[in-house]
Protein backbone atom coordinates (compact mmCIF):
# COMPACT_ATOMS: atom_id res chain seq x y z
CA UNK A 1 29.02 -8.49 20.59
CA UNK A 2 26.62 -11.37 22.24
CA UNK A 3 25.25 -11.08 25.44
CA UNK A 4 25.91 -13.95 27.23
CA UNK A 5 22.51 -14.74 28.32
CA UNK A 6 21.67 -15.32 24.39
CA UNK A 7 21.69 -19.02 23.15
CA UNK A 8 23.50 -19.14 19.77
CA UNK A 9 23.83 -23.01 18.24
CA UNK A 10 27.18 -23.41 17.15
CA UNK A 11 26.46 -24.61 13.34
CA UNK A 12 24.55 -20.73 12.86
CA UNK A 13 26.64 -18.13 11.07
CA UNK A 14 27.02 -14.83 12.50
CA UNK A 15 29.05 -11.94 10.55
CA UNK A 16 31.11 -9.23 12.67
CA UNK A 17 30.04 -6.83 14.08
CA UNK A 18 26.36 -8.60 14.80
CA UNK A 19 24.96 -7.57 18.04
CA UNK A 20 23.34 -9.85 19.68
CA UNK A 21 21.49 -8.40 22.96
CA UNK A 22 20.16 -10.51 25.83
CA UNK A 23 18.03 -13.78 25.95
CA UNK A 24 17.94 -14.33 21.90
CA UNK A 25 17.86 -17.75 20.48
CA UNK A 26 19.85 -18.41 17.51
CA UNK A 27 18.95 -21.83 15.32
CA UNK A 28 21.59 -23.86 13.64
CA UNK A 29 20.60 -23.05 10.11
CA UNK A 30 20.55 -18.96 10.92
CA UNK A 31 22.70 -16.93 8.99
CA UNK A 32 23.23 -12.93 9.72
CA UNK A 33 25.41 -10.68 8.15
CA UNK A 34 27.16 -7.42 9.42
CA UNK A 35 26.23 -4.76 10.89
CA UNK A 36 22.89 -6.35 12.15
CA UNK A 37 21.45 -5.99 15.92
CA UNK A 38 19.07 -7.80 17.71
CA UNK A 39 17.79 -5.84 21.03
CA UNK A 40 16.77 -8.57 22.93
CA UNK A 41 14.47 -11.51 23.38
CA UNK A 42 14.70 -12.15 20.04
CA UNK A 43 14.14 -15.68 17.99
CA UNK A 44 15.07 -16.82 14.62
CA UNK A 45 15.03 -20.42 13.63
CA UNK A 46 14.76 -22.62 10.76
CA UNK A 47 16.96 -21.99 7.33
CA UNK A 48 16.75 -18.10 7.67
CA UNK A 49 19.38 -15.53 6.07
CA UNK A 50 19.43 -12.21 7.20
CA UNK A 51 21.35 -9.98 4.92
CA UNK A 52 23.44 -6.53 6.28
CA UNK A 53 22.68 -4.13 8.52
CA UNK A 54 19.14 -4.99 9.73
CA UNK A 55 17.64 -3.94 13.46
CA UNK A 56 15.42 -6.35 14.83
CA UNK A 57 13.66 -5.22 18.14
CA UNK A 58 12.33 -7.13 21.15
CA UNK A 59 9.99 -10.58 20.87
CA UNK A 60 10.51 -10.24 17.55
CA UNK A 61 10.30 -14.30 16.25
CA UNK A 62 11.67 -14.93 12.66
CA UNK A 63 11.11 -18.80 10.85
CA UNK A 64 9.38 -20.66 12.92
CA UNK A 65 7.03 -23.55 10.95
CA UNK A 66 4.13 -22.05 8.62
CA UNK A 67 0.95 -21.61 10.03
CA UNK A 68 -0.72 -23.52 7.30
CA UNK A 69 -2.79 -27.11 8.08
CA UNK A 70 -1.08 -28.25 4.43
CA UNK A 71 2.96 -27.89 5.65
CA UNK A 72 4.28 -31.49 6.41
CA UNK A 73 7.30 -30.36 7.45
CA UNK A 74 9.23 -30.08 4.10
CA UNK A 75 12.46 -28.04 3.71
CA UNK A 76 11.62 -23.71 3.90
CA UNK A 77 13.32 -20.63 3.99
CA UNK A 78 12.96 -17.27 4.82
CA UNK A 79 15.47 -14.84 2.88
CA UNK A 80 15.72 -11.11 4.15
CA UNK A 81 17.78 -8.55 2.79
CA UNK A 82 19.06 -5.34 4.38
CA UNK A 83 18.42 -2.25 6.08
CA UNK A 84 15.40 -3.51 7.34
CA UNK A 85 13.69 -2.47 10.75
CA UNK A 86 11.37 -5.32 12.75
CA UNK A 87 9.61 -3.69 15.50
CA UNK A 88 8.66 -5.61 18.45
CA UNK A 89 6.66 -8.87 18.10
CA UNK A 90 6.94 -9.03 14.17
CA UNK A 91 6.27 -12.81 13.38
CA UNK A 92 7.53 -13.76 10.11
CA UNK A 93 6.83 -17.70 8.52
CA UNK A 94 9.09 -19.59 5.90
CA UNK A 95 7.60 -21.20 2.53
CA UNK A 96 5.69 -24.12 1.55
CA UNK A 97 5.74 -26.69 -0.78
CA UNK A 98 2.32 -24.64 -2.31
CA UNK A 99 4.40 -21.61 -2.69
CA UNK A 100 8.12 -22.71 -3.97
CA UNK A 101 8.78 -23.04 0.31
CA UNK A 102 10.27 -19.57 0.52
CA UNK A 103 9.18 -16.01 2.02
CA UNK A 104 11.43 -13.43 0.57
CA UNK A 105 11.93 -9.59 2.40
CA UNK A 106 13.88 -7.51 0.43
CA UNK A 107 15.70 -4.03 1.86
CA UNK A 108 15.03 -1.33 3.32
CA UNK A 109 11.47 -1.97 4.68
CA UNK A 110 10.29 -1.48 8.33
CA UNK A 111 7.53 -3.90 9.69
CA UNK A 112 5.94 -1.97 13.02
CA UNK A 113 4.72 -3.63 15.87
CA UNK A 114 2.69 -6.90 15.84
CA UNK A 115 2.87 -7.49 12.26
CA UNK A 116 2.55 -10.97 10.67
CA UNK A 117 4.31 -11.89 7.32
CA UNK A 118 2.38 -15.11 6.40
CA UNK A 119 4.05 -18.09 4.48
CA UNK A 120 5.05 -17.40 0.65
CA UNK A 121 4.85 -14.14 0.80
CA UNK A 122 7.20 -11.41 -1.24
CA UNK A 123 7.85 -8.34 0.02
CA UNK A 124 9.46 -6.12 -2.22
CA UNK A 125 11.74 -2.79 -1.22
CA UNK A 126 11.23 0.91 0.94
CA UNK A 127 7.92 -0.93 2.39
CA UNK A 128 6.51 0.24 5.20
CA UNK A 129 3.89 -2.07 7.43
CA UNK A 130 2.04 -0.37 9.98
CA UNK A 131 1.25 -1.60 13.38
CA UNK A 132 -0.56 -4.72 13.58
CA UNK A 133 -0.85 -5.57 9.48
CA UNK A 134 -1.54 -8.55 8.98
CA UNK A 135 -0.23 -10.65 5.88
CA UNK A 136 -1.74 -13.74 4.50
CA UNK A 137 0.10 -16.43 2.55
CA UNK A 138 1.40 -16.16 -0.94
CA UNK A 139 0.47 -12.35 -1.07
CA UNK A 140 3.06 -10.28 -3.15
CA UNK A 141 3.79 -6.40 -2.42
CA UNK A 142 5.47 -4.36 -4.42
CA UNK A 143 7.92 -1.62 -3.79
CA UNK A 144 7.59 1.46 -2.33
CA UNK A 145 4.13 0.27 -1.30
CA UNK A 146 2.60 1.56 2.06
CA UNK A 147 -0.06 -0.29 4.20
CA UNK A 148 -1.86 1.28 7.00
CA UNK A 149 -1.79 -0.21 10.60
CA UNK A 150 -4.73 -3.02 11.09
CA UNK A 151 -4.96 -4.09 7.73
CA UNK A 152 -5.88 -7.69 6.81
CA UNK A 153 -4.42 -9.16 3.27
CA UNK A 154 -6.23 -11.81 2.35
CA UNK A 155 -3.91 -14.62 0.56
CA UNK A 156 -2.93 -14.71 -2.81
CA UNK A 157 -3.81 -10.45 -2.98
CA UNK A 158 -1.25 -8.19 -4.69
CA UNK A 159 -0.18 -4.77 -3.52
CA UNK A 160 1.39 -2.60 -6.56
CA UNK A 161 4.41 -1.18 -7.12
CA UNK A 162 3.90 2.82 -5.11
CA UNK A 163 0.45 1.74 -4.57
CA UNK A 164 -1.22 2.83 -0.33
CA UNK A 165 -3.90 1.06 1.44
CA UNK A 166 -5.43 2.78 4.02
CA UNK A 167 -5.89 1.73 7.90
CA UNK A 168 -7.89 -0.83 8.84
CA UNK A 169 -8.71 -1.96 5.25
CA UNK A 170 -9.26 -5.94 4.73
CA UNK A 171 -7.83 -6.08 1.02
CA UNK A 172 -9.52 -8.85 -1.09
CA UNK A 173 -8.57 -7.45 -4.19
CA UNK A 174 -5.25 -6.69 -6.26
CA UNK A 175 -4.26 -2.80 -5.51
CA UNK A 176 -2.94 -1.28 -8.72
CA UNK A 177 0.28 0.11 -9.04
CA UNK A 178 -0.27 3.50 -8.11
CA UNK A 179 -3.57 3.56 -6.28
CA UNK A 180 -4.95 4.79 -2.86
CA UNK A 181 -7.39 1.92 -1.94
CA UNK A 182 -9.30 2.15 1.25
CA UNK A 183 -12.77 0.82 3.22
CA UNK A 184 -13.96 -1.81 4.73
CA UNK A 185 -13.37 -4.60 1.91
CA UNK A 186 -10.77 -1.98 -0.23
CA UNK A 187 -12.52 0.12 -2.46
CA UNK A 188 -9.78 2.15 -5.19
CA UNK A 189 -10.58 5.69 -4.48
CA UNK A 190 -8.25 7.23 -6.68
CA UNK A 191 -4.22 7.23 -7.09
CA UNK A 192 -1.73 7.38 -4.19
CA UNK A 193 -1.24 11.60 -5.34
CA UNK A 194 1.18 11.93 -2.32
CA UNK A 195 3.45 8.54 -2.78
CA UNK A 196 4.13 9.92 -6.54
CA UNK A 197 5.23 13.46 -5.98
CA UNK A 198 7.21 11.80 -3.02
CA UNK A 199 8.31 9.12 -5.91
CA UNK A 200 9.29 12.62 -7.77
CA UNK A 201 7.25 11.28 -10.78
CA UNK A 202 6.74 14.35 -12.75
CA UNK A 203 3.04 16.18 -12.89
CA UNK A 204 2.79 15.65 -16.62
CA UNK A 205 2.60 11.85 -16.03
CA UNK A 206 0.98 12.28 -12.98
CA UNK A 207 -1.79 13.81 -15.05
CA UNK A 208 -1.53 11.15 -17.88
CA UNK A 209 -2.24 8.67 -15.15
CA UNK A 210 -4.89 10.51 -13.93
CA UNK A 211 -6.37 10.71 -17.05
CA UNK A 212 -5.74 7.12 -17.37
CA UNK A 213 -7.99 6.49 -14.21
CA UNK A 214 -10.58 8.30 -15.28
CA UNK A 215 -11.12 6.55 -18.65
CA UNK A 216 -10.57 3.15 -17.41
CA UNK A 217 -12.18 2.81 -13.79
CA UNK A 218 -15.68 4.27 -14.81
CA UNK A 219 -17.61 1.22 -15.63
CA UNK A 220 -17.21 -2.86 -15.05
CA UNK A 221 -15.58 -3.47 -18.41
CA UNK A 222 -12.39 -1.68 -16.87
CA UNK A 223 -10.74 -4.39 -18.79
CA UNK A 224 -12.08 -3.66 -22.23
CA UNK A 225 -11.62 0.14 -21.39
CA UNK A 226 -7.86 -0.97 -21.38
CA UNK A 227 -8.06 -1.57 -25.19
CA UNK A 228 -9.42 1.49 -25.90
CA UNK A 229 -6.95 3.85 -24.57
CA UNK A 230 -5.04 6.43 -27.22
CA UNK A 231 -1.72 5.29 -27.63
CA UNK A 232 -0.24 9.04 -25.43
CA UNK A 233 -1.94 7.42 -22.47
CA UNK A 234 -1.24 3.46 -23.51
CA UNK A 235 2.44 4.27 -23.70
CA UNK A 236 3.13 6.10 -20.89
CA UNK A 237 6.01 3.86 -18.56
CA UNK A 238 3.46 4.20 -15.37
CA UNK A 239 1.04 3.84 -17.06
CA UNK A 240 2.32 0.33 -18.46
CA UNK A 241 3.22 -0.69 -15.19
CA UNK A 242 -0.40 -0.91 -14.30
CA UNK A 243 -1.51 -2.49 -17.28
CA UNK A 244 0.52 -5.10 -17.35
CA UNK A 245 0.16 -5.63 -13.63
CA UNK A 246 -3.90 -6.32 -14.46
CA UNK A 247 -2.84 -8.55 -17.06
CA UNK A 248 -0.55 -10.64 -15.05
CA UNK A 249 -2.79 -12.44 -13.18
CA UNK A 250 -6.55 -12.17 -15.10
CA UNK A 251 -7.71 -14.75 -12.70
CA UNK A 252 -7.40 -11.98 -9.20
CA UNK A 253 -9.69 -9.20 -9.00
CA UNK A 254 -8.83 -5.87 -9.06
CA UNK A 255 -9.64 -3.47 -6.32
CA UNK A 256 -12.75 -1.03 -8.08
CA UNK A 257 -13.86 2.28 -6.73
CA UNK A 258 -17.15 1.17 -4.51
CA UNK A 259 -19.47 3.08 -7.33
CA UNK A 260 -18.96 0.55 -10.32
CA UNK A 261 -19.12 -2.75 -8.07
């Protein structure tokens, strides 16, 4: 159903059963698949697809051009999967030509109100942005991951797989895979405990990854404390996920706990 106060350009594809509510704007290079509802006031533009059953509240403005001074107006997309939820005034930017020009949402996350997905980002699955986080461009976060309302991410920063960042946190570094990071400028205060009993990970890796932590995060050479592990802690499956995580990208920093900085 479209309201008929909603302008829809006739080149944009629109599934059944897509609700469109009042006084949305539709571009010509939309696409939005079934089972998807837009309240009201709601604008998407550019080359955006918008997979299955996604709600997408009021004010809510989807692919308009990247805030970024570089963007010359080359071809972007935005690609967004399903089952999402975009609370009211969610802003979301397509790609640039620094980035491979798209911004990719996966499924199953919900964005709260006033939250800002910057150009060439990634945002993995079963992510939940609270109010007012703000994402910079490029930044990747991985799924499951949770991020308190009023957060800043800094470009090019990483989020891990499971991994929290509490409110109000400006995160300049990577987050493990895992970890609880919180402050000011996001100090790793331990692992996310709560997110991997939720995760039904069981307690005798939790405590192999807690006694990963503690070997590893106690000095500056975390890096060289990687090497030293014992192979029943190195071989661990979490506990690979975070390794190779650091060693993905050597050139970011890694979010320390505030005593070792």
């Amino acid at each position: 159903m479209i309201h008929h106060t909603s302008i829809i350009d006739n080149k944009s594809k629109i599934s059944e059963n897509v609700e469109i509510g009042p006084y949305c704007v539709i571009g010509p290079d939309v696409e939005i698949e079934s089972n998807s509802k837009l309240h009201s006031h709601v604008s998407i533009k550019g080359n955006t697809k918008i997979g299955k059953n996604n709600e997408i509240f009021p004010f809510v403005s989807i692919g308009t051009p990247p805030q970024d001074l570089k963007y010359k107006g080359e071809k972007n997309s935005i690609i967004i999967g399903d089952n999402n939820k975009f609370r009211e005034y969610v802003n979301i930017n397509p790609g640039t030509s620094q980035g491979g020009t798209i911004t990719k949402l996966g499924s199953n996350n919900l964005l709260m109100v006033y939250c800002h997905v910057a150009h060439d980002c990634n945002i993995g699955d079963n992510i939940v942005l609270a109010n007012n986080v703000q994402v910079g461009g490029h930044v990747i976060i991985e799924d499951n991951a949770i991020v308190g309302g009023s957060c800043a991410i800094h470009q090019f920063s990483r989020i891990g797989r499971l991994a929290m960042v509490g409110g109000m946190t400006g995160v300049l570094s990577d987050v493990i895979p895992f970890g609880l990071s919180l402050g000011n400028r996001n100090n790793l205060v331990g692992l996310n405990l709560i997110g991997l009993r939720r995760a039904k990970i069981s307690n005798q890796d939790i405590t192999i990854l807690q006694k990963f932590y503690n070997l590893v995060f106690t000095n500056q050479n975390f890096r060289s404390n990687l090497n030293n592990l014992n192979a029943d802690i190195r071989d661990n499956k979490y506990v690979k996920i975070i390794i190779d995580f650091i060693n993905s990208d050597k050139k970011r920093p890694i979010s320390l706990p505030e005593n070792i900085k």
